[in-house]
N, C-alpha and C. Protein backbone atom coordinates (compact mmCIF):
# COMPACT_ATOMS: atom_id res chain seq x y z
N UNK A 1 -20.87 -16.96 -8.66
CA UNK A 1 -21.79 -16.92 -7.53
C UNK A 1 -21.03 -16.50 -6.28
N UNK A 2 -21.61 -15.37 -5.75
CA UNK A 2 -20.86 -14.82 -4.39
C UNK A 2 -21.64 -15.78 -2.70
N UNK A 3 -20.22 -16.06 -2.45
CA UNK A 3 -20.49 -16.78 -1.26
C UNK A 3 -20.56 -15.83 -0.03
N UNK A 4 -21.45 -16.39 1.20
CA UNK A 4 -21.34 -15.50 2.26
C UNK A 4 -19.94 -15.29 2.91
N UNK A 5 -18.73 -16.03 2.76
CA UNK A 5 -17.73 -15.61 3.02
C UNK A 5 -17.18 -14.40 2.04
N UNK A 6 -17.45 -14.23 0.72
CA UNK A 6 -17.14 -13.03 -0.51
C UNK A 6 -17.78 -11.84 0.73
N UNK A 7 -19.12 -11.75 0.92
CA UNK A 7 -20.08 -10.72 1.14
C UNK A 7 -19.32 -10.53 2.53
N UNK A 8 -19.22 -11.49 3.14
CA UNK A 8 -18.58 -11.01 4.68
C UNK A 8 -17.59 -10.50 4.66
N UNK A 9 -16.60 -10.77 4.10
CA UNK A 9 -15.27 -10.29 4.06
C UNK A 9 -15.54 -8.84 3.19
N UNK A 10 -16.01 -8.53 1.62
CA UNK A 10 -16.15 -7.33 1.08
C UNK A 10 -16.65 -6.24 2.23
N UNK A 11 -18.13 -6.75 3.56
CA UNK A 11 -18.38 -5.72 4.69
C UNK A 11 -17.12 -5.29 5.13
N UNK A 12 -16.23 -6.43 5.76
CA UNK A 12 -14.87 -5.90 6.36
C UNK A 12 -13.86 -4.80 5.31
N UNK A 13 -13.93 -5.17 4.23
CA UNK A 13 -12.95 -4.55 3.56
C UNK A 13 -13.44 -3.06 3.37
N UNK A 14 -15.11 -2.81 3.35
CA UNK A 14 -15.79 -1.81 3.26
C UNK A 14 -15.78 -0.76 4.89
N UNK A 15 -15.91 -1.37 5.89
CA UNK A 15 -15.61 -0.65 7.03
C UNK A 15 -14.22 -0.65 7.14
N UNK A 16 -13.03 -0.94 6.77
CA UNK A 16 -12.02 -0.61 7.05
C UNK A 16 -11.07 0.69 5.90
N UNK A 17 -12.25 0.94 4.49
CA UNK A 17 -12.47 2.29 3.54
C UNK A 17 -11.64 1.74 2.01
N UNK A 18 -11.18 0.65 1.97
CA UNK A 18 -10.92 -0.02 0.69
C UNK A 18 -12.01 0.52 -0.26
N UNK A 19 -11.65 1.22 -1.31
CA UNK A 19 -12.05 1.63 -2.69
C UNK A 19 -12.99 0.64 -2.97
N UNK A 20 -14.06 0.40 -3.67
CA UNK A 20 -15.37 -0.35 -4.08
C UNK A 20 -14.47 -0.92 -5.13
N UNK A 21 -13.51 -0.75 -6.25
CA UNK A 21 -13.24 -0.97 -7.42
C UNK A 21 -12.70 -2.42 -7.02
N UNK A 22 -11.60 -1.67 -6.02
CA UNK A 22 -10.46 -2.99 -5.21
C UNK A 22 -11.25 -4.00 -4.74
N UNK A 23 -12.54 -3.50 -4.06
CA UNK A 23 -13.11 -4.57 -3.52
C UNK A 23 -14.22 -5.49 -4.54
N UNK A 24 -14.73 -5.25 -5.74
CA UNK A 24 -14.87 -6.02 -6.87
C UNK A 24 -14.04 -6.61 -7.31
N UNK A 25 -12.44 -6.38 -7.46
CA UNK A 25 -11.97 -7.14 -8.45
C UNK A 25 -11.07 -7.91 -7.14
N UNK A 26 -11.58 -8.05 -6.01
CA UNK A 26 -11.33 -9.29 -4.98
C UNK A 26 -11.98 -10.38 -4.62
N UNK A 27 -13.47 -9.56 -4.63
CA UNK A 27 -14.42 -10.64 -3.89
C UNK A 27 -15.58 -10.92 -5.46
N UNK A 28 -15.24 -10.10 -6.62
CA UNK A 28 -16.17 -10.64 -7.39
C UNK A 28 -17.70 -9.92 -7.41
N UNK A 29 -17.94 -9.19 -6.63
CA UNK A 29 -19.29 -8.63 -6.40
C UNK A 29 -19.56 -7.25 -6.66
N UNK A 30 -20.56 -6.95 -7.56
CA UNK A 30 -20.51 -6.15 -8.37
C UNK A 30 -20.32 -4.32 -7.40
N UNK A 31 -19.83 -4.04 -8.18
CA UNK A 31 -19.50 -2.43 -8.05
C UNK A 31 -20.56 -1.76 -7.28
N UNK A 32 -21.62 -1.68 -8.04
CA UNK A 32 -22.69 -1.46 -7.51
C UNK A 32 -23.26 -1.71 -6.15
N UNK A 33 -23.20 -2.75 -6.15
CA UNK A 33 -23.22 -3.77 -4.70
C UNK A 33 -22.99 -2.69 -3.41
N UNK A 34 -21.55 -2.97 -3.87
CA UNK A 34 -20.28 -2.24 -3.17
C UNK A 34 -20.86 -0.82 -2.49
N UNK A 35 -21.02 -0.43 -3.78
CA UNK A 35 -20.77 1.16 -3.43
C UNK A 35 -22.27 1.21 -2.87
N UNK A 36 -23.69 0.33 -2.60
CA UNK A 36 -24.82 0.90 -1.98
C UNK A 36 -24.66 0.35 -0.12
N UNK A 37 -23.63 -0.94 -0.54
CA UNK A 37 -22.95 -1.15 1.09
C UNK A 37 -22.26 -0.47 1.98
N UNK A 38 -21.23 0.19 1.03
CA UNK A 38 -20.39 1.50 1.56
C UNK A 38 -21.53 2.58 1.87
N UNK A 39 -22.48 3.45 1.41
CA UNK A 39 -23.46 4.36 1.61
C UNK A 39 -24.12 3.91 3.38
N UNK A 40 -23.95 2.49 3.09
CA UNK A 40 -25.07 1.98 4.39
C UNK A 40 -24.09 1.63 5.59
N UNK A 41 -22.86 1.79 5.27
CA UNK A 41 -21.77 1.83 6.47
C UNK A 41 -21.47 3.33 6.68
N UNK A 42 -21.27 3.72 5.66
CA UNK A 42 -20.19 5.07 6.31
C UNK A 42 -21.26 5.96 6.13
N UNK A 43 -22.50 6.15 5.21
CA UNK A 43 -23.44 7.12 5.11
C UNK A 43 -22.73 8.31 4.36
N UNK A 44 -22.25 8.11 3.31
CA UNK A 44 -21.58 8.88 2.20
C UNK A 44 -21.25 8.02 1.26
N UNK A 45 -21.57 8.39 0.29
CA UNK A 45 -20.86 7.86 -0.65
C UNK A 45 -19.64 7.75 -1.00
N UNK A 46 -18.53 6.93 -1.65
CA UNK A 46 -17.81 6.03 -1.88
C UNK A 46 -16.47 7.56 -2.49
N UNK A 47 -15.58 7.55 -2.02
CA UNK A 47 -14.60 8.61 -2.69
C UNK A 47 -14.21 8.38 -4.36
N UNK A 48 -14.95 8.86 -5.50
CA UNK A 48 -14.28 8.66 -6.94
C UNK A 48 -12.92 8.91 -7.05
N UNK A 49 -12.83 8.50 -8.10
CA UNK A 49 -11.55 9.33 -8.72
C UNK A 49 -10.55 8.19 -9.16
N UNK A 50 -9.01 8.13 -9.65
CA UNK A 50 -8.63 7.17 -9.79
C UNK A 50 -7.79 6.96 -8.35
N UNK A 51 -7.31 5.40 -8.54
CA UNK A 51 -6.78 4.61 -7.33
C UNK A 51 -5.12 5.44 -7.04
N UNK A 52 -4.89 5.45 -5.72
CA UNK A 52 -2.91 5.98 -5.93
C UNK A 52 -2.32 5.16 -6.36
N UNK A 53 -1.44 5.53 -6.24
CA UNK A 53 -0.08 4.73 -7.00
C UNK A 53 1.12 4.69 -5.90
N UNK A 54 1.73 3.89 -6.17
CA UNK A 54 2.58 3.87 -4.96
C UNK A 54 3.31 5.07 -4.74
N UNK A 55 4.08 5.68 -5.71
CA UNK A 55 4.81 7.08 -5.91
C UNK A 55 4.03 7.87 -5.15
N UNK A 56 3.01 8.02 -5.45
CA UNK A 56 2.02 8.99 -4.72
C UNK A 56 2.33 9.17 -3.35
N UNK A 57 2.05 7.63 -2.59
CA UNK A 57 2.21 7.21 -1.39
C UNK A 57 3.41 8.35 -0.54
N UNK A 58 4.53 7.30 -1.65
CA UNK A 58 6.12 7.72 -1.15
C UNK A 58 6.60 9.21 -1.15
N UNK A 59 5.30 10.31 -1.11
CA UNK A 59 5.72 11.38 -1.21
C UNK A 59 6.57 12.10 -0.26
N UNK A 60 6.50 11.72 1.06
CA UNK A 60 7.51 12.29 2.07
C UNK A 60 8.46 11.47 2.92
N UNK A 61 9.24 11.63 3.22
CA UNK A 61 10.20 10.62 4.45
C UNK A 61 9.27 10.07 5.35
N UNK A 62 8.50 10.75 6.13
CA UNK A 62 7.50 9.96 7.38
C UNK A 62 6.52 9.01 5.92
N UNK A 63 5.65 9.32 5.40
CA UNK A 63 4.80 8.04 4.66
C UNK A 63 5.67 7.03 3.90
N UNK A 64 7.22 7.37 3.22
CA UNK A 64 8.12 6.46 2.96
C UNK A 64 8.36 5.55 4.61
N UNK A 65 8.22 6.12 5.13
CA UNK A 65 9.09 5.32 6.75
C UNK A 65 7.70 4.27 7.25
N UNK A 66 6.70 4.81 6.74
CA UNK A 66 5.50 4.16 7.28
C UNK A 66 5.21 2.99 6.30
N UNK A 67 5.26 3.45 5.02
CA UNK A 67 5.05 2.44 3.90
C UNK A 67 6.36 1.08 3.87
N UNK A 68 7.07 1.59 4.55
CA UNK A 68 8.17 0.51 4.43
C UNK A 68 8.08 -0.48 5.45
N UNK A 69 7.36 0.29 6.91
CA UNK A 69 7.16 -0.76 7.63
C UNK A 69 5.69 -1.70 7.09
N UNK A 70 4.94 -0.60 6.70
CA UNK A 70 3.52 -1.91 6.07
C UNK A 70 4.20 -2.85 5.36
N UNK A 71 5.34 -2.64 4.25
CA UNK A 71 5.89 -3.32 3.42
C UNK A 71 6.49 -4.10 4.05
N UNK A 72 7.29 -4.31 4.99
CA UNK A 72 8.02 -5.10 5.68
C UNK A 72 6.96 -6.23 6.86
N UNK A 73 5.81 -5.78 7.40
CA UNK A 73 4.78 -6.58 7.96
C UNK A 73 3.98 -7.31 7.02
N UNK A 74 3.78 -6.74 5.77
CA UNK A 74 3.52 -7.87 5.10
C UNK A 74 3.88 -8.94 4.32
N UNK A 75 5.26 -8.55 4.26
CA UNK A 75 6.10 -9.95 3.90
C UNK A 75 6.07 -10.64 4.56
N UNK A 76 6.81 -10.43 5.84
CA UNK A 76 6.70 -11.16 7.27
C UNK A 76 5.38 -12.27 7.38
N UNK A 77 4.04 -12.15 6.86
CA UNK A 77 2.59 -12.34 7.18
C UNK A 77 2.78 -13.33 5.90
N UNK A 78 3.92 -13.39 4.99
CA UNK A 78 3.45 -14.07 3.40
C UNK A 78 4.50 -14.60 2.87
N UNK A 79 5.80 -13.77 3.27
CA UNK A 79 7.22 -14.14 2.06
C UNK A 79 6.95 -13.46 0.97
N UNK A 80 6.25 -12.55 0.32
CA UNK A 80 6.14 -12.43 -0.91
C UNK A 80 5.35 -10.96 -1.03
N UNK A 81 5.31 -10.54 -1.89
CA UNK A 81 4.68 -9.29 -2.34
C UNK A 81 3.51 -9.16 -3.42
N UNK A 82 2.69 -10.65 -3.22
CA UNK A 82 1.83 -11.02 -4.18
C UNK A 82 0.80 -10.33 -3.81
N UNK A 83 -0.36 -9.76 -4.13
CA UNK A 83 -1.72 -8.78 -4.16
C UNK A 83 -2.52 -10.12 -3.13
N UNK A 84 -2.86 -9.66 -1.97
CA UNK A 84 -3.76 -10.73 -1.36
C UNK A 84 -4.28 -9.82 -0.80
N UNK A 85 -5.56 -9.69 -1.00
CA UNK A 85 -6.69 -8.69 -0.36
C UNK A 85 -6.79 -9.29 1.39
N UNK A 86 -6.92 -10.04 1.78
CA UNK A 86 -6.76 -10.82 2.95
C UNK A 86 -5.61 -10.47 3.88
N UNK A 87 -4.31 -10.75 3.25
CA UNK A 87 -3.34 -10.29 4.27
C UNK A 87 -3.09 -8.69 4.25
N UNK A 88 -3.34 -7.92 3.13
CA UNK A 88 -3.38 -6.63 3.50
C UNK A 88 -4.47 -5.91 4.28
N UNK A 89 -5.44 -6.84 4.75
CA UNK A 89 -6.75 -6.42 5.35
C UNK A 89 -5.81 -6.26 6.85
N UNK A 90 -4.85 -8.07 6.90
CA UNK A 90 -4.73 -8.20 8.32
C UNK A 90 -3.69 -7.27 8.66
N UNK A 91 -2.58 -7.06 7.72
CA UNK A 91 -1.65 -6.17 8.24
C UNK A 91 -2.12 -4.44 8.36
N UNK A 92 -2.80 -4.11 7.60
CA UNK A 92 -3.21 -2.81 7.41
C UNK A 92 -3.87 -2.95 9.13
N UNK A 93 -4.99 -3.66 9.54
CA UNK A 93 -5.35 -3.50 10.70
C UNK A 93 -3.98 -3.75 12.04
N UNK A 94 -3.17 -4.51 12.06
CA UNK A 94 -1.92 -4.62 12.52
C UNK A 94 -0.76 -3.41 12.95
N UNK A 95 -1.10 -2.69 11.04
CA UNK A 95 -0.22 -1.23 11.31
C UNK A 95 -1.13 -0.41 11.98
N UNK A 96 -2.38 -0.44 11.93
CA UNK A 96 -3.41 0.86 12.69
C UNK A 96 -2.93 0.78 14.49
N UNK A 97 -3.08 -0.39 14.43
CA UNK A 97 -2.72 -0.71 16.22
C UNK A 97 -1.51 -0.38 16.71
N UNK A 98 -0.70 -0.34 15.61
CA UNK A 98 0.98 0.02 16.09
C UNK A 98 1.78 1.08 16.32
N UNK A 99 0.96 1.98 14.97
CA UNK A 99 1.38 3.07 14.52
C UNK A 99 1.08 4.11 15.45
N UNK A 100 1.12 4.55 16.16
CA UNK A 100 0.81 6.39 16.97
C UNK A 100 -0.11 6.89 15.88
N UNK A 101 0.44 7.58 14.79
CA UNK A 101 -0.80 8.51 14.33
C UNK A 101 -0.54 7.88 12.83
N UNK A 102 -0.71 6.54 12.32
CA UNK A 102 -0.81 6.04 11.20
C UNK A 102 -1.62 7.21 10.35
N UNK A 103 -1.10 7.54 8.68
CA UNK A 103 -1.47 8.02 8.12
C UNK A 103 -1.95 7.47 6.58
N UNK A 104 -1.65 6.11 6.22
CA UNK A 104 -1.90 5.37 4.88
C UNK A 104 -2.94 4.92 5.44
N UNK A 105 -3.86 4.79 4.09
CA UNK A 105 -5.22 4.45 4.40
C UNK A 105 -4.94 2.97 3.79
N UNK A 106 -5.98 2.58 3.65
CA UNK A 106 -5.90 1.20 3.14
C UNK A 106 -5.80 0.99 1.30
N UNK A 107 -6.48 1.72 0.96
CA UNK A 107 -6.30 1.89 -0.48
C UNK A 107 -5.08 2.30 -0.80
N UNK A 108 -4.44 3.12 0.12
CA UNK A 108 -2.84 3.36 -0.44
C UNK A 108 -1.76 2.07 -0.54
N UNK A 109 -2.42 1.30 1.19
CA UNK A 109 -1.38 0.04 1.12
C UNK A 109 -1.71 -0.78 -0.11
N UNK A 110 -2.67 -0.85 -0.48
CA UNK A 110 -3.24 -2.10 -1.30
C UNK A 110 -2.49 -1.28 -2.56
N UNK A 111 -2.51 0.02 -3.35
CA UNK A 111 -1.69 0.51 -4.04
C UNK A 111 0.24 0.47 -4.13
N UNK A 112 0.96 0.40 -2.50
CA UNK A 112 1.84 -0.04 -2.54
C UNK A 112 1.94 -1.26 -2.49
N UNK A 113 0.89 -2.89 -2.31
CA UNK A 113 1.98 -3.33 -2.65
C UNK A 113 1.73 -4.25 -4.04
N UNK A 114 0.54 -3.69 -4.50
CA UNK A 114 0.11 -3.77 -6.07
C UNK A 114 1.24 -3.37 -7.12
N UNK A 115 2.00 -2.28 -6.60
CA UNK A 115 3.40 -1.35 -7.79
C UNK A 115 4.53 -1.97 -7.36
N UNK A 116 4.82 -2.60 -5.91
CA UNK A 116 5.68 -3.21 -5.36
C UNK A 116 5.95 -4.89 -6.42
N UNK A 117 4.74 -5.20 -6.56
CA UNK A 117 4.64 -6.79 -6.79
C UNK A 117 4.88 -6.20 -8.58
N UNK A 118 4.47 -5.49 -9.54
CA UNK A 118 4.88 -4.95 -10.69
C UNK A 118 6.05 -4.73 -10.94
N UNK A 119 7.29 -4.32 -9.93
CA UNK A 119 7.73 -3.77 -10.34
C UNK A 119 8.30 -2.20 -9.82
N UNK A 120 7.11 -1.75 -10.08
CA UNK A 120 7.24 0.03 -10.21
C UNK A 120 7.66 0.49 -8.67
N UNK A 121 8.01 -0.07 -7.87
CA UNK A 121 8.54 0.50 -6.61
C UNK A 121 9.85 -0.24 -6.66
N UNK A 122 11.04 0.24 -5.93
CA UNK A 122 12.50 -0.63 -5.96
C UNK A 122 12.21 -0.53 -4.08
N UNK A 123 13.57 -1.11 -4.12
CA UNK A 123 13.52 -1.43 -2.46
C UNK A 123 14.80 -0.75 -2.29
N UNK A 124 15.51 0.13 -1.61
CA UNK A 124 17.05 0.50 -1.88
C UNK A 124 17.74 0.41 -0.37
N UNK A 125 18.45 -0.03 -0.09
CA UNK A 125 19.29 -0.33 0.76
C UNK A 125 20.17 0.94 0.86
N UNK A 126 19.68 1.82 2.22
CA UNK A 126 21.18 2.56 2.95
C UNK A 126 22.21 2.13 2.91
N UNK A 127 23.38 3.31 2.33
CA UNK A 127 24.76 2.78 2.94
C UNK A 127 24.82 3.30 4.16
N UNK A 128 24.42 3.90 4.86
CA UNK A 128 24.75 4.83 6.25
C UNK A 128 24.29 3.65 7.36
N UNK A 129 22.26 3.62 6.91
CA UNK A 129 22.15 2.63 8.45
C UNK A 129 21.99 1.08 8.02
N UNK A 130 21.98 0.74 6.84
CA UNK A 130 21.85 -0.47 6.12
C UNK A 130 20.26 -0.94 6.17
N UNK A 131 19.21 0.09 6.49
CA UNK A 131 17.94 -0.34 6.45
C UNK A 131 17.47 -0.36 4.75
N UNK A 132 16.33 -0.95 4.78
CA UNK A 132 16.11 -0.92 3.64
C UNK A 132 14.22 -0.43 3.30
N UNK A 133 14.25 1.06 2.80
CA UNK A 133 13.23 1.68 2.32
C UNK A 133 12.65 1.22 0.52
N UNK A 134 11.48 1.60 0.76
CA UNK A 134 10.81 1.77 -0.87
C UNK A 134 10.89 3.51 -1.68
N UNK A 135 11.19 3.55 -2.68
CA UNK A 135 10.92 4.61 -3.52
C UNK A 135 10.38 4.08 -4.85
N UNK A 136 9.61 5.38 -5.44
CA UNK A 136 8.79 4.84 -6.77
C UNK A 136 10.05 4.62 -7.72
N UNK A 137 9.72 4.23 -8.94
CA UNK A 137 10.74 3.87 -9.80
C UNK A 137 10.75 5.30 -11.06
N UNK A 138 9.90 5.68 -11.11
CA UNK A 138 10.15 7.14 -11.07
C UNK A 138 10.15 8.50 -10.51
N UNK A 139 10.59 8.10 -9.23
CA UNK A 139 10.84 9.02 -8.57
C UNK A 139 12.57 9.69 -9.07
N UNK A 140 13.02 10.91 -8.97
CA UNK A 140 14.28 11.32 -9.61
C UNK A 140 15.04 11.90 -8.56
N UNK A 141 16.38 12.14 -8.85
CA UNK A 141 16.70 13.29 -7.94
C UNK A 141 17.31 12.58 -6.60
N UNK A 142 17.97 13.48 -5.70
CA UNK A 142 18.19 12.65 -4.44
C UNK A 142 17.19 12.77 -3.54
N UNK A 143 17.85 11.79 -2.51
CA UNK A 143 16.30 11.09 -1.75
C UNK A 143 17.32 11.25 -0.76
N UNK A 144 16.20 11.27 0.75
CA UNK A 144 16.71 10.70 2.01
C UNK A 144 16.53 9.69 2.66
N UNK A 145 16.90 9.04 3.06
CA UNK A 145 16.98 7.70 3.69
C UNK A 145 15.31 7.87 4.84
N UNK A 146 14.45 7.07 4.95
CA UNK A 146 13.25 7.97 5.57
C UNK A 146 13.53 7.29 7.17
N UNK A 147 14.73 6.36 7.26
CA UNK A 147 15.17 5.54 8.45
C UNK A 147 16.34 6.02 9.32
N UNK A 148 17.27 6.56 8.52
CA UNK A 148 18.53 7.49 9.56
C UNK A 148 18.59 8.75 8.74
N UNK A 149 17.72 9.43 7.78
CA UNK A 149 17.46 10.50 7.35
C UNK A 149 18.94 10.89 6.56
N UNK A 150 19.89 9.81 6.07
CA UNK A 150 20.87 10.50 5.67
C UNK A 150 20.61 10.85 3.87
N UNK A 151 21.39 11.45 3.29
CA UNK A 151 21.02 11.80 2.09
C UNK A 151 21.78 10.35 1.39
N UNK A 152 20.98 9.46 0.22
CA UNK A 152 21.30 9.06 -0.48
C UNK A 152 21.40 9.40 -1.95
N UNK A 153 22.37 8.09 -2.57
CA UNK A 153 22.63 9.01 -4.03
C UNK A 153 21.39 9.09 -5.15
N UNK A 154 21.83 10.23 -5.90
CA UNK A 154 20.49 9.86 -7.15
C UNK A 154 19.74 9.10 -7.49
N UNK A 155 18.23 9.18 -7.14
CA UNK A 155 17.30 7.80 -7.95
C UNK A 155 17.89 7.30 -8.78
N UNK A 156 17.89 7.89 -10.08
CA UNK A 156 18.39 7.31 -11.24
C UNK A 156 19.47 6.98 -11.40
N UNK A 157 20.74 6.91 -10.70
CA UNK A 157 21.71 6.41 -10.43
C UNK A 157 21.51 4.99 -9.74
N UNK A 158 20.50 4.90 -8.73
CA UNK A 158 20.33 3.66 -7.73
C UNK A 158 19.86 2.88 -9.16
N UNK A 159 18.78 3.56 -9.98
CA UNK A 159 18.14 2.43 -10.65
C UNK A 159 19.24 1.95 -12.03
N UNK A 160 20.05 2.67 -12.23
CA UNK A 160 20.87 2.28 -13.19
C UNK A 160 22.12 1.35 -12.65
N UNK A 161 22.47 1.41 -11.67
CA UNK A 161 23.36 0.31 -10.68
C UNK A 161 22.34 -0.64 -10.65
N UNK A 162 21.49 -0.93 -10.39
CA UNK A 162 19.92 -2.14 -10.25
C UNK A 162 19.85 -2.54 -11.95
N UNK A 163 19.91 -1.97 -12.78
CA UNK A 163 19.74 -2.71 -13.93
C UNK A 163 21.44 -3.23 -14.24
N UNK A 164 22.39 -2.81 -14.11
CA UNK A 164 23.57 -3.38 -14.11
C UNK A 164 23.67 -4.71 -14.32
């Protein structure tokens, strides 16, 4: 049984463009629901297709540099990297206010830190500025630091020192 706090909060999660799927398997209320609420907010229907993935996200140095700070505000908000539809509502609105020309939507954060809490994202620590960015776990090849832009060593080198 959906409570008016489920329905209130799914509106918020729906005006702020969270995927209908994400927002069923949070608040419990059917898909359907969702997607005739979304029509009656945004007056379009609901974007198909499947959900990103964090890799996706991490495709360039600026959305790595951006995703690391969402990643880093929402620990801060929790200790932890557990899936809470709630605190990624609050931080996602947090990074909109902060950011100059924020470019992750909300379905992406809720995708990073869904692969984050799995697993499938590592966290890798610069040797140059000692910050510490996300890359996918199959991502290959060398990477740049998306924080002092220096070149770090091979993915698959970082992840084979990490299983060590």
């Amino acid at each position: 049984m959906e409570t008016i706090e489920d329905v209130t909060f799914a509106v918020e999660l729906i005006r702020a463009g969270l995927r209908p799927g994400v927002i069923e398997l949070h608040t419990g209320i059917s898909a359907r629901r969702i997607r005739r609420w979304w029509r009656e907010v945004h007056g379009t229907s609901p974007t198909p297709g499947p959900l990103p993935t964090g890799g996706s996200v991490l495709r360039s140095a600026a959305r790595r540099r951006e995703a690391t700070d969402f990643i880093a505000r929402y620990r801060t908000r929790g200790g932890n990297l557990r899936l809470d539809a709630r605190r990624i509502l609050e931080t996602y609105r947090d990074h909109q206010q902060t950011w100059e020309d924020p470019q992750l939507t909300i379905t992406e954060t809720w995708a990073l830190v869904r692969d984050a809490e799995i697993g499938a994202l590592m966290a890798v620590e610069c040797p140059y500025c000692g910050g510490t960015h996300y890359l996918s776990m199959t991502q290959r090849g060398p990477s740049r630091c998306p924080l002092c832009r220096h070149q770090t060593q091979d993915t698959a080198e970082t992840m084979d020192a990490a299983e060590s």
